[in-house]
C-alpha atoms as a PDB file:
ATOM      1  CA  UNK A   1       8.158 -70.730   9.940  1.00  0.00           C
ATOM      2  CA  UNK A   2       9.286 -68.760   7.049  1.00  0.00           C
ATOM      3  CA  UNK A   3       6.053 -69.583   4.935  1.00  0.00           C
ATOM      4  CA  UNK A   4       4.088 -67.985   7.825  1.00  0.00           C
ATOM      5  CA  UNK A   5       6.578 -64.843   7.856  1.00  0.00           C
ATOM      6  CA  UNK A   6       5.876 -64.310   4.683  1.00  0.00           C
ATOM      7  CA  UNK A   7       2.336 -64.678   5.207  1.00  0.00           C
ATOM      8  CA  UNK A   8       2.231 -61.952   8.024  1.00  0.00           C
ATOM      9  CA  UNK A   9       4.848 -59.392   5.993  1.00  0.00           C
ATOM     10  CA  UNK A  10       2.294 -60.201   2.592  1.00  0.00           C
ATOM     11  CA  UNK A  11      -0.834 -59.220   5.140  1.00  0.00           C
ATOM     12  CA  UNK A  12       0.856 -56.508   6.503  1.00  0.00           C
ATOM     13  CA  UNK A  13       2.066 -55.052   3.444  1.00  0.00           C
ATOM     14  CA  UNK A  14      -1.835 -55.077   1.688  1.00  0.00           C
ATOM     15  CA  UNK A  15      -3.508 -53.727   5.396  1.00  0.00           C
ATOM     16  CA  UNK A  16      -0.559 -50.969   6.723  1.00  0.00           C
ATOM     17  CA  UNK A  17      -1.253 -49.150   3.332  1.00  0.00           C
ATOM     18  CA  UNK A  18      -5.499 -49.474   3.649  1.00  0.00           C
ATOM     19  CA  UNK A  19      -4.632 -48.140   7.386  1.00  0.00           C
ATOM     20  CA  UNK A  20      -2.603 -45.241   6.595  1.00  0.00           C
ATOM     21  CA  UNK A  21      -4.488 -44.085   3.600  1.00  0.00           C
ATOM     22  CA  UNK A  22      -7.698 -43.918   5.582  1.00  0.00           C
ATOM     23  CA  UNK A  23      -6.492 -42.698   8.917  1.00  0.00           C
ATOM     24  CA  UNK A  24      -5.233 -40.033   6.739  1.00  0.00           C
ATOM     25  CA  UNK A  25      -8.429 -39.100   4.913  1.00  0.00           C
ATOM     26  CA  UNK A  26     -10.234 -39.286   8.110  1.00  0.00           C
ATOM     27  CA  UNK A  27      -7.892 -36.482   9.603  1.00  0.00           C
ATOM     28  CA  UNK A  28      -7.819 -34.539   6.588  1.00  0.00           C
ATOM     29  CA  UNK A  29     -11.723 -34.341   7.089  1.00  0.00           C
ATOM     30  CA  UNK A  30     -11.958 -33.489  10.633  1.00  0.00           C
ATOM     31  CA  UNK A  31      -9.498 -30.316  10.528  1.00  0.00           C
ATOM     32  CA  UNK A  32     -12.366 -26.880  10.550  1.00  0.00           C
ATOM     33  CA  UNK A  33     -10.859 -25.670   6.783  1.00  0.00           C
ATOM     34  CA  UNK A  34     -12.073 -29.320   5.155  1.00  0.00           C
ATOM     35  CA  UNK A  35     -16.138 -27.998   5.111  1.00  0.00           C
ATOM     36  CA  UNK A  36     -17.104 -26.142   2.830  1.00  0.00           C
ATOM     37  CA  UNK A  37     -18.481 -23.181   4.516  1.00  0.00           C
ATOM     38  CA  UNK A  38     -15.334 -22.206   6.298  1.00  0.00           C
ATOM     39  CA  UNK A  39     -13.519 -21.644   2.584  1.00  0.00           C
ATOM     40  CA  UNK A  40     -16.173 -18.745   1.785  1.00  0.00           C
ATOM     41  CA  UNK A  41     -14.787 -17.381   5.214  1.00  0.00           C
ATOM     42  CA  UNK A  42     -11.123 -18.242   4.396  1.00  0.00           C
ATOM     43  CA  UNK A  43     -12.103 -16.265   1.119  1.00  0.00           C
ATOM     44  CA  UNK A  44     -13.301 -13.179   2.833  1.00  0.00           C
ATOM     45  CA  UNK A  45     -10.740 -12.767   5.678  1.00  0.00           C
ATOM     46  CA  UNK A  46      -8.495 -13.174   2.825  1.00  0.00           C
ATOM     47  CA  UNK A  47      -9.690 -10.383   0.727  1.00  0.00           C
ATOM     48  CA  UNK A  48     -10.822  -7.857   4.257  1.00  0.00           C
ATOM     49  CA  UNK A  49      -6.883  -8.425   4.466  1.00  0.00           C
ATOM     50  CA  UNK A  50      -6.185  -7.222   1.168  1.00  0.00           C
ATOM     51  CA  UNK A  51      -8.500  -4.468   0.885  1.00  0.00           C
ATOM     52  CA  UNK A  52      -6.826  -3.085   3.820  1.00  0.00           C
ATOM     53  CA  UNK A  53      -3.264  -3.225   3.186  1.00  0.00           C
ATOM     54  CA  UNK A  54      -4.299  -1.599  -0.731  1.00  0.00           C
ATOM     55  CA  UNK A  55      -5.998   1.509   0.485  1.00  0.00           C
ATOM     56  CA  UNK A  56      -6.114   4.346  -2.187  1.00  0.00           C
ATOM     57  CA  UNK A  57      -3.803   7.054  -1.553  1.00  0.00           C
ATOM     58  CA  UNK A  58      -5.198  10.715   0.245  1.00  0.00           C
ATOM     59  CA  UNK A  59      -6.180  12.998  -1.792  1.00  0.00           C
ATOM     60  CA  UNK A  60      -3.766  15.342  -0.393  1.00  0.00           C
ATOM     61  CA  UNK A  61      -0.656  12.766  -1.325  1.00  0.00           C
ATOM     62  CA  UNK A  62      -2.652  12.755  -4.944  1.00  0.00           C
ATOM     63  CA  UNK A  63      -2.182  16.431  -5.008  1.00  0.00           C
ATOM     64  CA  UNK A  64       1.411  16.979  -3.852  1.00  0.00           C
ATOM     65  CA  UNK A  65       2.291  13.924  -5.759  1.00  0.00           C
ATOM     66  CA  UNK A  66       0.786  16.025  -8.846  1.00  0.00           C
ATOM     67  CA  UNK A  67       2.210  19.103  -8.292  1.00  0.00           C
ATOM     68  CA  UNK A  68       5.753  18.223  -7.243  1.00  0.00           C
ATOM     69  CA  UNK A  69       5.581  16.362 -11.087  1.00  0.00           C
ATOM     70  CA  UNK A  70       4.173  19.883 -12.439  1.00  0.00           C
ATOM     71  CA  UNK A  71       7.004  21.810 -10.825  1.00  0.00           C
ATOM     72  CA  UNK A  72       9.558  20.121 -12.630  1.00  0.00           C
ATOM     73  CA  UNK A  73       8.183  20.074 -16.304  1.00  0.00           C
ATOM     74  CA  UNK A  74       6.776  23.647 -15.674  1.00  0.00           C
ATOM     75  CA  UNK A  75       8.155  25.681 -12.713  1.00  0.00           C
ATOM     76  CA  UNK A  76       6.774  26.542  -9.128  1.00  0.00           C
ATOM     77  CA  UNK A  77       4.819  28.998  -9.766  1.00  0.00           C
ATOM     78  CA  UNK A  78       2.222  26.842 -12.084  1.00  0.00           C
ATOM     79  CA  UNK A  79       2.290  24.209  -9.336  1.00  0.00           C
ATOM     80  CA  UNK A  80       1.314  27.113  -6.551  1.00  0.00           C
ATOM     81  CA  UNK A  81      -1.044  28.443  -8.702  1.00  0.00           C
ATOM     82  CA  UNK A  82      -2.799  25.080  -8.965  1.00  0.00           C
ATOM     83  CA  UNK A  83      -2.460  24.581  -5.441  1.00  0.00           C
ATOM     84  CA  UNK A  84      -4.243  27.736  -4.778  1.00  0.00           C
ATOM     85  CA  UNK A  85      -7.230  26.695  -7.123  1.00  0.00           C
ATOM     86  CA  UNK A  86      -7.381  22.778  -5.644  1.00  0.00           C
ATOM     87  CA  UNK A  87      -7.465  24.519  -1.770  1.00  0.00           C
ATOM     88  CA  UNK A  88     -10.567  26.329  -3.000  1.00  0.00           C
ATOM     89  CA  UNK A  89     -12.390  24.037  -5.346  1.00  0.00           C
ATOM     90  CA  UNK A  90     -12.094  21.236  -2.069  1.00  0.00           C
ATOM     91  CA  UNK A  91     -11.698  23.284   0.964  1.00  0.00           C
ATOM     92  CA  UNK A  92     -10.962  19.518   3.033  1.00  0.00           C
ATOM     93  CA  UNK A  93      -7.564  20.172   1.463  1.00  0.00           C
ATOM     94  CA  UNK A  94      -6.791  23.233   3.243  1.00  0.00           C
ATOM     95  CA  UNK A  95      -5.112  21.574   6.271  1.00  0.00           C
ATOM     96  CA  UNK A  96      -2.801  20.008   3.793  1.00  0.00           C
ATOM     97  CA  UNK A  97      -1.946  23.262   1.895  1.00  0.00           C
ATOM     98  CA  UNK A  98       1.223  24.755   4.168  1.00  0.00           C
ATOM     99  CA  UNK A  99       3.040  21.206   4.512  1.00  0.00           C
ATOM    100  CA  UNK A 100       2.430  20.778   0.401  1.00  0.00           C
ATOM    101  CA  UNK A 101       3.389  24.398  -0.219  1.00  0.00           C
ATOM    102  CA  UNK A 102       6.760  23.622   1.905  1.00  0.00           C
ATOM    103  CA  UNK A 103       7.746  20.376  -0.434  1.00  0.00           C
ATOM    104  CA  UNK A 104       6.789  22.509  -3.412  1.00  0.00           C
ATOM    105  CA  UNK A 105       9.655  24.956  -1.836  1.00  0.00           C
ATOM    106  CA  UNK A 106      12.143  22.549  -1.174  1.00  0.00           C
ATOM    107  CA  UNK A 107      11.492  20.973  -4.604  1.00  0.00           C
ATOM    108  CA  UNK A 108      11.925  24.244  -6.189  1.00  0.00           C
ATOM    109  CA  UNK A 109      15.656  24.607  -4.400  1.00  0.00           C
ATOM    110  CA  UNK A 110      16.599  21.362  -5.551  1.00  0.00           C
ATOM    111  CA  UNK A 111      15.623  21.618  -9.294  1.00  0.00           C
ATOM    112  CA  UNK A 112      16.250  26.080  -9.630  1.00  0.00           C
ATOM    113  CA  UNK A 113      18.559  26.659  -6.365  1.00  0.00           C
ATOM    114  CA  UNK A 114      17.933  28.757  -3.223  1.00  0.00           C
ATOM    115  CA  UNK A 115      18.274  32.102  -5.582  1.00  0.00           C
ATOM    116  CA  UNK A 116      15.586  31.445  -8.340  1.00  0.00           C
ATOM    117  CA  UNK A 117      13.594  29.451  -6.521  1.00  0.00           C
ATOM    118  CA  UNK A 118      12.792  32.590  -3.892  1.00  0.00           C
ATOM    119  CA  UNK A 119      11.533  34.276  -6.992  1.00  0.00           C
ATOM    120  CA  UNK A 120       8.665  31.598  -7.470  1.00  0.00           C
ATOM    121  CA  UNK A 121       7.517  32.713  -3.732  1.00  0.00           C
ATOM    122  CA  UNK A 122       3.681  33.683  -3.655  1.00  0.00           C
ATOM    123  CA  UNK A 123       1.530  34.376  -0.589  1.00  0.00           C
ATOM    124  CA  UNK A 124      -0.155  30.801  -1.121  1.00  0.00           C
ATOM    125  CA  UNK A 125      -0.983  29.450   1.827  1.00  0.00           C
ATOM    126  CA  UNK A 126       0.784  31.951   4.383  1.00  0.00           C
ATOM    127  CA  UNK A 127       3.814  31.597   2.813  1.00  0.00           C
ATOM    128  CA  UNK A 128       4.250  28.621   3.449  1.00  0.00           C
ATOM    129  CA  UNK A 129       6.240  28.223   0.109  1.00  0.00           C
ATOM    130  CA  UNK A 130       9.169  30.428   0.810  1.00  0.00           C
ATOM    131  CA  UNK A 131       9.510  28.867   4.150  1.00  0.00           C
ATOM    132  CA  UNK A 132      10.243  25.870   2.713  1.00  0.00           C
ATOM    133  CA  UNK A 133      12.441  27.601   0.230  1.00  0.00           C
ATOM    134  CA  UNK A 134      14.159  28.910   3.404  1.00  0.00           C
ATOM    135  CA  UNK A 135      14.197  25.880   5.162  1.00  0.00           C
ATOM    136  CA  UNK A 136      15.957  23.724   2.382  1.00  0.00           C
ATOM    137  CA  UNK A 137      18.367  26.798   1.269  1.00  0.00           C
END
């Protein structure tokens, strides 16, 4: 009886391995991602994904961004003035003027104070500026 034990375990121990390694190939292949035609789609959902989540900033963000780093090396009044001549070289921007006027205002108090910072104050778009020189005084 033990010579045919060790005949079964022996058998057992050559198939179970044959099994399991082709039960496992044969599952591997019949999940959808295995053909080849579904990783071109994997690809492209991939990269739709990407594409939207890396969107280029506004234009208007471009141009407060811009402008609120002109203000400090130069002073408000260079930054307005540019603002004024980006409103009318792309008139799209012109909704965007009073709320980027306002930051340019409330950058001014930070880096000049309430005081000097009033003195910057231009009638670029409505005043918009001084308000939010007011606003952050």
């Amino acid at each position: 009886m033990t010579h045919s034990a060790r005949r079964i375990g022996r058998t057992l121990a050559f198939v179970l391995p044959v099994v399991m390694v082709l039960s496992g190939t044969l599952a591997v292949t019949a999940v959808p991602w295995a053909a080849s035609n579904s990783d071109a789609q994997i690809l492209a959902a991939s990269s739709q994904t990407v594409s939207k989540t890396a969107k280029a900033p506004a234009p208007q963000d471009v141009l407060r961004d811009r402008l609120l780093a002109e203000l400090q090396q130069k002073d408000p009044g260079v930054a307005l003035t540019e603002l004024q001549r980006a409103v009318e070289g792309r008139p799209s921007l012109a909704k965007h003027c009073m709320s980027i006027a306002r930051a340019l205002g409330k950058a001014a108090v930070r880096q000049y104070g309430p005081t000097r910072a009033h003195r910057f104050s231009r009638p670029v778009c409505d005043t918009s500026f001084a308000a939010g020189v007011a606003q952050f005084s």
